[in-house]
PDB file of N, CA and C in Angstrom:
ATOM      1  N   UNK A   1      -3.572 -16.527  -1.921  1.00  0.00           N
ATOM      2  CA  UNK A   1      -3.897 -15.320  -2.659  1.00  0.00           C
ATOM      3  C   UNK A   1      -3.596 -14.098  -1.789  1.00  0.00           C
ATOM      4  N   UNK A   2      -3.080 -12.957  -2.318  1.00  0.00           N
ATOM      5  CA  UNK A   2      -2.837 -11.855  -2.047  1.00  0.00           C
ATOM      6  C   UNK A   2      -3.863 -11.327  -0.860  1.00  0.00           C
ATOM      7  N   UNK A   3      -3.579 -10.686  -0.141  1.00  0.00           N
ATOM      8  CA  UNK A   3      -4.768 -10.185   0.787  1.00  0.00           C
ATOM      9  C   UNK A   3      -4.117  -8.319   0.639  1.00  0.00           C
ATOM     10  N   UNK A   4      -3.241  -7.856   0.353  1.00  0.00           N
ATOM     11  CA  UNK A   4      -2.538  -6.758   0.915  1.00  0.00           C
ATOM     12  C   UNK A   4      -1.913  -6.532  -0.385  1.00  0.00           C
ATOM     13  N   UNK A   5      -2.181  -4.927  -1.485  1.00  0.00           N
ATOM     14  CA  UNK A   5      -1.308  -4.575  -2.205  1.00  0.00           C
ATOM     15  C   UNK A   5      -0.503  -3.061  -1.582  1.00  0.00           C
ATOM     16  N   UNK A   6       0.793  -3.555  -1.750  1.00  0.00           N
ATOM     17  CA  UNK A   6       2.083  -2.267  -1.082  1.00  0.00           C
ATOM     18  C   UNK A   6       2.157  -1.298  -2.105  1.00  0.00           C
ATOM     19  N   UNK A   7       1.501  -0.343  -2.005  1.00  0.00           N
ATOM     20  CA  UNK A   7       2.109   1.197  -2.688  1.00  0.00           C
ATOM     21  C   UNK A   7       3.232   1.343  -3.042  1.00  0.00           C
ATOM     22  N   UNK A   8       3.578   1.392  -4.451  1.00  0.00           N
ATOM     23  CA  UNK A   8       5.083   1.805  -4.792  1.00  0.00           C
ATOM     24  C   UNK A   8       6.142   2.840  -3.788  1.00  0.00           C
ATOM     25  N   UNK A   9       5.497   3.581  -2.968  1.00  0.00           N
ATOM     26  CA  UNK A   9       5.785   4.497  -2.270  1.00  0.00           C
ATOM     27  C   UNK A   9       6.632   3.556  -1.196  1.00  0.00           C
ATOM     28  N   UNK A  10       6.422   2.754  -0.552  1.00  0.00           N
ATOM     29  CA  UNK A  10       6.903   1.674   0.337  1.00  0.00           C
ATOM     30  C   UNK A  10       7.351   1.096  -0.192  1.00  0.00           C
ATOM     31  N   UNK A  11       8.830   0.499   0.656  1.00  0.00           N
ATOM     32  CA  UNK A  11       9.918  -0.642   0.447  1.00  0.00           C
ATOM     33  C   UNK A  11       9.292  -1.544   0.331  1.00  0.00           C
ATOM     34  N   UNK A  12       9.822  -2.102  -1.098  1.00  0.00           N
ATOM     35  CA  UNK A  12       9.968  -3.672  -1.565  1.00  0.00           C
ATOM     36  C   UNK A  12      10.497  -4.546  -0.651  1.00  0.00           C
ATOM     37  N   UNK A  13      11.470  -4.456  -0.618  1.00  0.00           N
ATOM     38  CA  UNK A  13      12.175  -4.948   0.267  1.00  0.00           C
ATOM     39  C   UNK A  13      11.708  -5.197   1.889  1.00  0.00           C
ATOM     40  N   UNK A  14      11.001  -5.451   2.453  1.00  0.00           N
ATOM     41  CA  UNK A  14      10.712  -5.769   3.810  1.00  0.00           C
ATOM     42  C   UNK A  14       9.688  -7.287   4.347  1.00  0.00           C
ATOM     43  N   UNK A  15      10.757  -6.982   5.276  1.00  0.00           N
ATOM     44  CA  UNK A  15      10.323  -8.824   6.076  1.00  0.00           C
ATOM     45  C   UNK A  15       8.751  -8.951   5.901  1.00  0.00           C
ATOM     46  N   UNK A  16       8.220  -7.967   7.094  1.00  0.00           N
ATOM     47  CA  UNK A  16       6.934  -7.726   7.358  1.00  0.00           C
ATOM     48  C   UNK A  16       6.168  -8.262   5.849  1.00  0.00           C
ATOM     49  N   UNK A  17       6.021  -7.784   4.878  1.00  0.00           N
ATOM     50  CA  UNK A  17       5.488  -8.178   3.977  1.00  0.00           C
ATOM     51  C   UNK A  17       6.053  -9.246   2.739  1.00  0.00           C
ATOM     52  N   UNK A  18       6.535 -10.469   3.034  1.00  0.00           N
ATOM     53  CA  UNK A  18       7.694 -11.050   2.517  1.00  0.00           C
ATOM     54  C   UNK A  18       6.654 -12.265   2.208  1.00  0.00           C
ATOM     55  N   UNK A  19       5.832 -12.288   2.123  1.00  0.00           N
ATOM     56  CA  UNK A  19       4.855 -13.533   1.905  1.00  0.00           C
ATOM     57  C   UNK A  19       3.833 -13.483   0.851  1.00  0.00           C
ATOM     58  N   UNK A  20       3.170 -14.330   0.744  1.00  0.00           N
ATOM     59  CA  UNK A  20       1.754 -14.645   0.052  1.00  0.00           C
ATOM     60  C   UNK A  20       0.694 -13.616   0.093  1.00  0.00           C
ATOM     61  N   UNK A  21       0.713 -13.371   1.492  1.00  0.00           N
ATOM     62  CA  UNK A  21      -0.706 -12.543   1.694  1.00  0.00           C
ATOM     63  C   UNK A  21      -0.453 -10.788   1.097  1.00  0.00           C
ATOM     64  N   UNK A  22       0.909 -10.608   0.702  1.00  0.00           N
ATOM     65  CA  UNK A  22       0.999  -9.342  -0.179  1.00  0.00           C
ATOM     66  C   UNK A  22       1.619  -9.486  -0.934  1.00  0.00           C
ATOM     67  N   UNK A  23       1.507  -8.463  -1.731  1.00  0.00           N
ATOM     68  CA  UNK A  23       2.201  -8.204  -3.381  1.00  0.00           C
ATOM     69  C   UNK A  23       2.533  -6.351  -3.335  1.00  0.00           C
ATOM     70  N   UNK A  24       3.081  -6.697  -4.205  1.00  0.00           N
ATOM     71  CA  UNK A  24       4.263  -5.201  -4.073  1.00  0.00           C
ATOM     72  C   UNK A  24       4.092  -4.479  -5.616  1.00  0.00           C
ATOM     73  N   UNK A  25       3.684  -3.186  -5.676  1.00  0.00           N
ATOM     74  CA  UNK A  25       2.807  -2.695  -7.083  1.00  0.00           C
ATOM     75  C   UNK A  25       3.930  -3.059  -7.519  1.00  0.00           C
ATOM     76  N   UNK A  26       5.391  -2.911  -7.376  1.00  0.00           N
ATOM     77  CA  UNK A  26       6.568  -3.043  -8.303  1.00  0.00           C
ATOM     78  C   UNK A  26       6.169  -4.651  -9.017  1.00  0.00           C
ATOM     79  N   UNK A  27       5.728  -5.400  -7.995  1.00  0.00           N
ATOM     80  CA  UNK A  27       5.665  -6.448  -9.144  1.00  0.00           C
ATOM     81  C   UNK A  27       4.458  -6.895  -9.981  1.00  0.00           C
ATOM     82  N   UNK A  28       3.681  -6.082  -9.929  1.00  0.00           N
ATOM     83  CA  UNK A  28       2.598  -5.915 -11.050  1.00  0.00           C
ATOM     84  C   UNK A  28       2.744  -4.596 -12.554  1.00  0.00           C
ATOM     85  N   UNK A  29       2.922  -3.546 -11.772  1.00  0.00           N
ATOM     86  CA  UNK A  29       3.325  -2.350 -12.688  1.00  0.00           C
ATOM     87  C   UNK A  29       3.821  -1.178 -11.693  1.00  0.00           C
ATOM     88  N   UNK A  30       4.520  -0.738 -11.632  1.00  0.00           N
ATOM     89  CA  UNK A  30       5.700   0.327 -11.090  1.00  0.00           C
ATOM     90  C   UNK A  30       5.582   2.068 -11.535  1.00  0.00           C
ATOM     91  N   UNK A  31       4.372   1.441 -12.457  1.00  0.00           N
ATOM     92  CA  UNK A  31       4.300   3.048 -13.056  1.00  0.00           C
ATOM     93  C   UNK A  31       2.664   2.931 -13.251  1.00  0.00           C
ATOM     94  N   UNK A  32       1.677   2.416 -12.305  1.00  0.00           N
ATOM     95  CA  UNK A  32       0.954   2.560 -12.471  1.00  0.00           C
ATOM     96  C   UNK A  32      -0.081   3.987 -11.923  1.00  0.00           C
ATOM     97  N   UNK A  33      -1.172   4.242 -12.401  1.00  0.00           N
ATOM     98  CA  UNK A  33      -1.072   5.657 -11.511  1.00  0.00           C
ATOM     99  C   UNK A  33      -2.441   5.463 -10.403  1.00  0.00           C
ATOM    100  N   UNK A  34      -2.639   6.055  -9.739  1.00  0.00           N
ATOM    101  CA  UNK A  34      -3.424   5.704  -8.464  1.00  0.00           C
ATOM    102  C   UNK A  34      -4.755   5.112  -8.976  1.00  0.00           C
ATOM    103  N   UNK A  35      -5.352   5.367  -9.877  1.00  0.00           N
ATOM    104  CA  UNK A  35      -6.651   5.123 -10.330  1.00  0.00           C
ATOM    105  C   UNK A  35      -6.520   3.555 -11.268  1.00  0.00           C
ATOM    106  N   UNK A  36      -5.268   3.355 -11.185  1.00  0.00           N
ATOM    107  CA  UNK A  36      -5.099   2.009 -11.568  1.00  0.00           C
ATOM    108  C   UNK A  36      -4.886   0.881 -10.334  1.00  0.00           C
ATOM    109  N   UNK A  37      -4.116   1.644  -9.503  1.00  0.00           N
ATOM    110  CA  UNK A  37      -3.999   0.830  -8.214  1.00  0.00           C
ATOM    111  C   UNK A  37      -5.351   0.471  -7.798  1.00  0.00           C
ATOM    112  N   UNK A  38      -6.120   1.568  -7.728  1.00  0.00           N
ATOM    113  CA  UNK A  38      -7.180   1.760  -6.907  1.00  0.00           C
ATOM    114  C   UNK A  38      -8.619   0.600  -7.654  1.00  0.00           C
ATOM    115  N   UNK A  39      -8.494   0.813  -8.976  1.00  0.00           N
ATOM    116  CA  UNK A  39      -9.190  -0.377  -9.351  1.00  0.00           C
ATOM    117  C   UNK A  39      -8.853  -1.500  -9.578  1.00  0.00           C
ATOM    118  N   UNK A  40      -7.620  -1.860  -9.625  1.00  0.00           N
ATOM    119  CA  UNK A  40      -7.282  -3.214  -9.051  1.00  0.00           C
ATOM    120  C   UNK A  40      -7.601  -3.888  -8.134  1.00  0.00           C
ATOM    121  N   UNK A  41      -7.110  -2.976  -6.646  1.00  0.00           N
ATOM    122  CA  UNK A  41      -7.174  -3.421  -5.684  1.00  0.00           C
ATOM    123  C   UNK A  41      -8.559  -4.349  -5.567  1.00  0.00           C
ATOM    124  N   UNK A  42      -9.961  -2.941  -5.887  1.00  0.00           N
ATOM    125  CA  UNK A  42     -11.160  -2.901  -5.745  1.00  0.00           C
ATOM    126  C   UNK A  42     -11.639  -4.230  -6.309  1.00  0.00           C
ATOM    127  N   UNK A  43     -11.713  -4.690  -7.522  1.00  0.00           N
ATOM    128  CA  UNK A  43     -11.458  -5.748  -8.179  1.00  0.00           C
ATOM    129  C   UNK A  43     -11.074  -7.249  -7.855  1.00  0.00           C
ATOM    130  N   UNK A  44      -9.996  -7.216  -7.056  1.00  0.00           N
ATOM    131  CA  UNK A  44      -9.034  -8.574  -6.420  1.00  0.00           C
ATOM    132  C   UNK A  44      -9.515  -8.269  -5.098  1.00  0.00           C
ATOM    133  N   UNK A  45     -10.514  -7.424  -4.562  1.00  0.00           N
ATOM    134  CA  UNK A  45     -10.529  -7.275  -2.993  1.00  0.00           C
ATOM    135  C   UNK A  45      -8.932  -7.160  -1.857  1.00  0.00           C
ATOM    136  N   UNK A  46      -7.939  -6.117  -2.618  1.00  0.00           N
ATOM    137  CA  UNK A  46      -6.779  -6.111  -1.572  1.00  0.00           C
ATOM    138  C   UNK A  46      -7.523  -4.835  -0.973  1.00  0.00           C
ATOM    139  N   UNK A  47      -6.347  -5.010  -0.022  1.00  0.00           N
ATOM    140  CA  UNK A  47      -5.945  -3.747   1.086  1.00  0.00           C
ATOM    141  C   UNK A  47      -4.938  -2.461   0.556  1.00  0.00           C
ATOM    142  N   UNK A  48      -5.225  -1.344   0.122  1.00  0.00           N
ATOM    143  CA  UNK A  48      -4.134  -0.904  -0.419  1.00  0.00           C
ATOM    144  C   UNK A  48      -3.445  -0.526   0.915  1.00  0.00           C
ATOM    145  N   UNK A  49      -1.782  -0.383   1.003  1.00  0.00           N
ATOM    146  CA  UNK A  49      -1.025   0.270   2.421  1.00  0.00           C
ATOM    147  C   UNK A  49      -0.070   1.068   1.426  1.00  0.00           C
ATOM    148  N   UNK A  50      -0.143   2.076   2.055  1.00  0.00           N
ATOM    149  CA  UNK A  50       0.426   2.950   1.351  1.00  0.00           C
ATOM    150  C   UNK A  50       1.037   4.860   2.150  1.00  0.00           C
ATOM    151  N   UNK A  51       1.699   5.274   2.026  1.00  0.00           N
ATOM    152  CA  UNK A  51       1.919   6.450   2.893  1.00  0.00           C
ATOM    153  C   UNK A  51       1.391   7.763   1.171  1.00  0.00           C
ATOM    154  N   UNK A  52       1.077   7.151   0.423  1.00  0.00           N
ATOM    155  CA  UNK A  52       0.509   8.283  -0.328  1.00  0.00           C
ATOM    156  C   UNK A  52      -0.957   9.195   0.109  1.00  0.00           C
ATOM    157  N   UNK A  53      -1.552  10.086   0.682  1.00  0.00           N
ATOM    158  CA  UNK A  53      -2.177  10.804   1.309  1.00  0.00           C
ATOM    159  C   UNK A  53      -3.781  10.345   0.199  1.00  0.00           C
ATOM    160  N   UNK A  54      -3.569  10.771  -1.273  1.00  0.00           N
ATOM    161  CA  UNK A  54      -4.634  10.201  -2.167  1.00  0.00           C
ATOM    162  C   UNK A  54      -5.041   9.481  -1.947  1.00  0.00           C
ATOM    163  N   UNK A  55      -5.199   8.061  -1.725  1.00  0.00           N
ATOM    164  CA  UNK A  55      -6.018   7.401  -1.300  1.00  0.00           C
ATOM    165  C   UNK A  55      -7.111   7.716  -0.166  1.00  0.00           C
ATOM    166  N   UNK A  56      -6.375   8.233   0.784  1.00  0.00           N
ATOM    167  CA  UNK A  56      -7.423   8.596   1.921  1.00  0.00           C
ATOM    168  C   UNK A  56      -8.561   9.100   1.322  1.00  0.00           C
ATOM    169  N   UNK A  57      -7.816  10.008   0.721  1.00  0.00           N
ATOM    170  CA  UNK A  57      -9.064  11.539   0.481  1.00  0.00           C
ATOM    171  C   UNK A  57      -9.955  10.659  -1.224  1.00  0.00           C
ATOM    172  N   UNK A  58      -9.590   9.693  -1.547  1.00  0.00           N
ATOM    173  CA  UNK A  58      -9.932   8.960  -2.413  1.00  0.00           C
ATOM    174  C   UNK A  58     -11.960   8.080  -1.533  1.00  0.00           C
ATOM    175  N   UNK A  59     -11.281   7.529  -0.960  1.00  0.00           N
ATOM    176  CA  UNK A  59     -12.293   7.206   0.292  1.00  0.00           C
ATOM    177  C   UNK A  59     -14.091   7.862   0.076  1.00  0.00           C
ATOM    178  N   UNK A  60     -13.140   9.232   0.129  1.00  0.00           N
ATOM    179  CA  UNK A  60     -14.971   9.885   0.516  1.00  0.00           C
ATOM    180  C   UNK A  60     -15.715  10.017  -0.764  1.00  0.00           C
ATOM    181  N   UNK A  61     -14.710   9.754  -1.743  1.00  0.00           N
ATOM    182  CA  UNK A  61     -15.404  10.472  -3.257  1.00  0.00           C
ATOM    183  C   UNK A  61     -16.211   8.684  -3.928  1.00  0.00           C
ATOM    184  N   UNK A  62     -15.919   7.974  -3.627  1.00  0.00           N
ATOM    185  CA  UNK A  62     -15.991   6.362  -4.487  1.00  0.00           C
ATOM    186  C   UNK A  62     -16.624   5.544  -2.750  1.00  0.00           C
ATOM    187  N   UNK A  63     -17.806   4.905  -3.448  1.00  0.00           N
ATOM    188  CA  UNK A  63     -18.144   3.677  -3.136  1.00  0.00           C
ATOM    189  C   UNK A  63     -18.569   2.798  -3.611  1.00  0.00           C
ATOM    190  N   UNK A  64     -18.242   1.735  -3.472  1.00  0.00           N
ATOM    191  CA  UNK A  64     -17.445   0.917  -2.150  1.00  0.00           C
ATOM    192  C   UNK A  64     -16.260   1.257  -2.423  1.00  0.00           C
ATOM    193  N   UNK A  65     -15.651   1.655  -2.018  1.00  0.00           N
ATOM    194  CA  UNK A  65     -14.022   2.018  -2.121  1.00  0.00           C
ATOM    195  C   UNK A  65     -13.379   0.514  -1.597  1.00  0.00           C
ATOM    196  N   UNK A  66     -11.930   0.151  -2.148  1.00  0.00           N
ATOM    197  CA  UNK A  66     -11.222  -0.563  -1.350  1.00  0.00           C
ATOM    198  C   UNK A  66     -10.393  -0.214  -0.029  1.00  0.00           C
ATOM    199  N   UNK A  67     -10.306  -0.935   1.016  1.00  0.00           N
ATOM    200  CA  UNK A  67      -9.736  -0.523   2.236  1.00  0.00           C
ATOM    201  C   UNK A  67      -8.537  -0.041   1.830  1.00  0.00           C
ATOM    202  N   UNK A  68      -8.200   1.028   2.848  1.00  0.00           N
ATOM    203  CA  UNK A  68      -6.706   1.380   2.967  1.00  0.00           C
ATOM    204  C   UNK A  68      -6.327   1.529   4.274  1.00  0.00           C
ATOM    205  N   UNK A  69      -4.998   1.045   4.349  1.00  0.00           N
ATOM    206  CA  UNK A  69      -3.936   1.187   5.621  1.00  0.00           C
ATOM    207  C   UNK A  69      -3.414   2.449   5.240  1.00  0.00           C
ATOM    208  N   UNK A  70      -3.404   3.712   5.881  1.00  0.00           N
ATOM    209  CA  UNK A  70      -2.709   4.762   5.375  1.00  0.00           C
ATOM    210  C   UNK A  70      -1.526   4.959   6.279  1.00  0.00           C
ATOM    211  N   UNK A  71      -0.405   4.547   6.305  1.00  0.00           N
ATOM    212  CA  UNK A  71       0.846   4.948   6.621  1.00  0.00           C
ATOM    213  C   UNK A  71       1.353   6.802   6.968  1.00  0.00           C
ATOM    214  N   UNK A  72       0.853   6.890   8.207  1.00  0.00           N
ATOM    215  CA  UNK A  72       1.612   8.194   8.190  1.00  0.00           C
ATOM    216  C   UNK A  72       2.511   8.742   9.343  1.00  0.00           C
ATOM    217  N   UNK A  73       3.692   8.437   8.789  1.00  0.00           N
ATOM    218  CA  UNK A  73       5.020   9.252   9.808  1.00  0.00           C
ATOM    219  C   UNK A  73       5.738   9.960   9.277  1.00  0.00           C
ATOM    220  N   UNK A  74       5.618  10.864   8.225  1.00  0.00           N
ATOM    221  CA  UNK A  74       6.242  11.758   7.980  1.00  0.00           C
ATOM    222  C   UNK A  74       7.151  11.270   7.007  1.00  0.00           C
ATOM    223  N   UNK A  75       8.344  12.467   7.268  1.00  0.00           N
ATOM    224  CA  UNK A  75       9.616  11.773   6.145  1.00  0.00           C
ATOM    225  C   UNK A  75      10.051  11.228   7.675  1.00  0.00           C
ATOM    226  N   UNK A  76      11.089  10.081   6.941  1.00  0.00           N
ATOM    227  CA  UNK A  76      11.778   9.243   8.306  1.00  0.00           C
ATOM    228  C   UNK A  76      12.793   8.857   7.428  1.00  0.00           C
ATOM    229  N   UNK A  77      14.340   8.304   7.633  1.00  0.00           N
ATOM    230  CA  UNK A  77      15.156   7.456   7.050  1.00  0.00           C
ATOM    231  C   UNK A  77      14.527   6.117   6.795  1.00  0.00           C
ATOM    232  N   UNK A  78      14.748   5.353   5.894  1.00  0.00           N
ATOM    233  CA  UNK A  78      14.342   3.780   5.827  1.00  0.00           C
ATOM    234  C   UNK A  78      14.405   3.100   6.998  1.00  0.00           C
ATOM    235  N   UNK A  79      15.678   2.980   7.659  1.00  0.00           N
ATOM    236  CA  UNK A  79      16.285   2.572   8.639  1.00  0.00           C
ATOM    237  C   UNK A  79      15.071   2.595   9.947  1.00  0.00           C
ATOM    238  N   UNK A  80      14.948   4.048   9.898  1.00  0.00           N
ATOM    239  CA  UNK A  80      13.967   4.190  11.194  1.00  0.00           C
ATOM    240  C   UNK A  80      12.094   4.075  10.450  1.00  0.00           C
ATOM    241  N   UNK A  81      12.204   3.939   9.473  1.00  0.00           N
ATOM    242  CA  UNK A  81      10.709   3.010   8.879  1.00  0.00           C
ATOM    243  C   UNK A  81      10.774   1.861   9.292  1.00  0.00           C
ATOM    244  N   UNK A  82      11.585   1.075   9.007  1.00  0.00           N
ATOM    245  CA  UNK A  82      11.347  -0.483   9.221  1.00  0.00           C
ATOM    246  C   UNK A  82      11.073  -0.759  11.087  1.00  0.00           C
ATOM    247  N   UNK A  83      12.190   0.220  11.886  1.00  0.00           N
ATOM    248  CA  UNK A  83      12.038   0.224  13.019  1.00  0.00           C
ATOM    249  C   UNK A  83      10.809   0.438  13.794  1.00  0.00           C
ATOM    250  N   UNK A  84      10.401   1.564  12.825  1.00  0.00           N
ATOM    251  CA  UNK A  84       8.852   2.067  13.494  1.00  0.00           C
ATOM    252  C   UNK A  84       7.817   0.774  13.274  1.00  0.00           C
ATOM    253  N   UNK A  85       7.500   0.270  12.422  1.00  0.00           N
ATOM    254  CA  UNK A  85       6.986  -0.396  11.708  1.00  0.00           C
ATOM    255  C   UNK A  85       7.480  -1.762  12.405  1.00  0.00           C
ATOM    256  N   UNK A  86       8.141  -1.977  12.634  1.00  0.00           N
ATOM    257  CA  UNK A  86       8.586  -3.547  13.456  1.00  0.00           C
ATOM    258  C   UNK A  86       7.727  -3.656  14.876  1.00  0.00           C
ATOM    259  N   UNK A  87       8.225  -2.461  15.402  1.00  0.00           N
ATOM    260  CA  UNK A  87       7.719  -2.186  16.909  1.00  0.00           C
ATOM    261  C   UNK A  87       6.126  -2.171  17.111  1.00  0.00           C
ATOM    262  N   UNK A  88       5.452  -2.349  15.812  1.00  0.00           N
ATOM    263  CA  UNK A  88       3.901  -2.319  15.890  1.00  0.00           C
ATOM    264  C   UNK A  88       3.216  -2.915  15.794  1.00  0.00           C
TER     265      UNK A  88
END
């Protein structure tokens, strides 16, 4: 079972998350909007990871909130995302 849902905002596409223990919003709904993510997650007990800033500030307003990994490096090329992100 899923442990980790990936923010549409983040590549599908990557090794790092290429398994079981995550799922990728693209393959649930792609157009869902944060308050759908957010009670999902809450619901199935994931992790949301995500570089969308809302969630954070989501945090202080809702409890129990679901965890979030908040991703933040700015804008970067893909190229040098995956790099950053490998090295960690």
């Amino acid at each position: 079972m899923a442990k980790f849902l990936i923010d549409v905002n983040l590549p599908y596409y990557f090794s790092l998350w290429n398994n079981s223990n995550y799922i990728h919003q693209k393959d649930l709904d792609d157009e869902w909007t944060d308050d759908q993510i957010w009670k999902y997650s809450l619901e199935n007990d994931l992790t949301i990871i995500t570089k969308d800033s809302d969630f954070s500030n989501k945090i202080l307003l809702h409890n129990p909130p679901p965890k979030v990994i908040h991703v933040r490096f700015g804008n970067m090329k893909m190229k040098d995302f995956h790099e950053t992100i490998l090295k960690l």
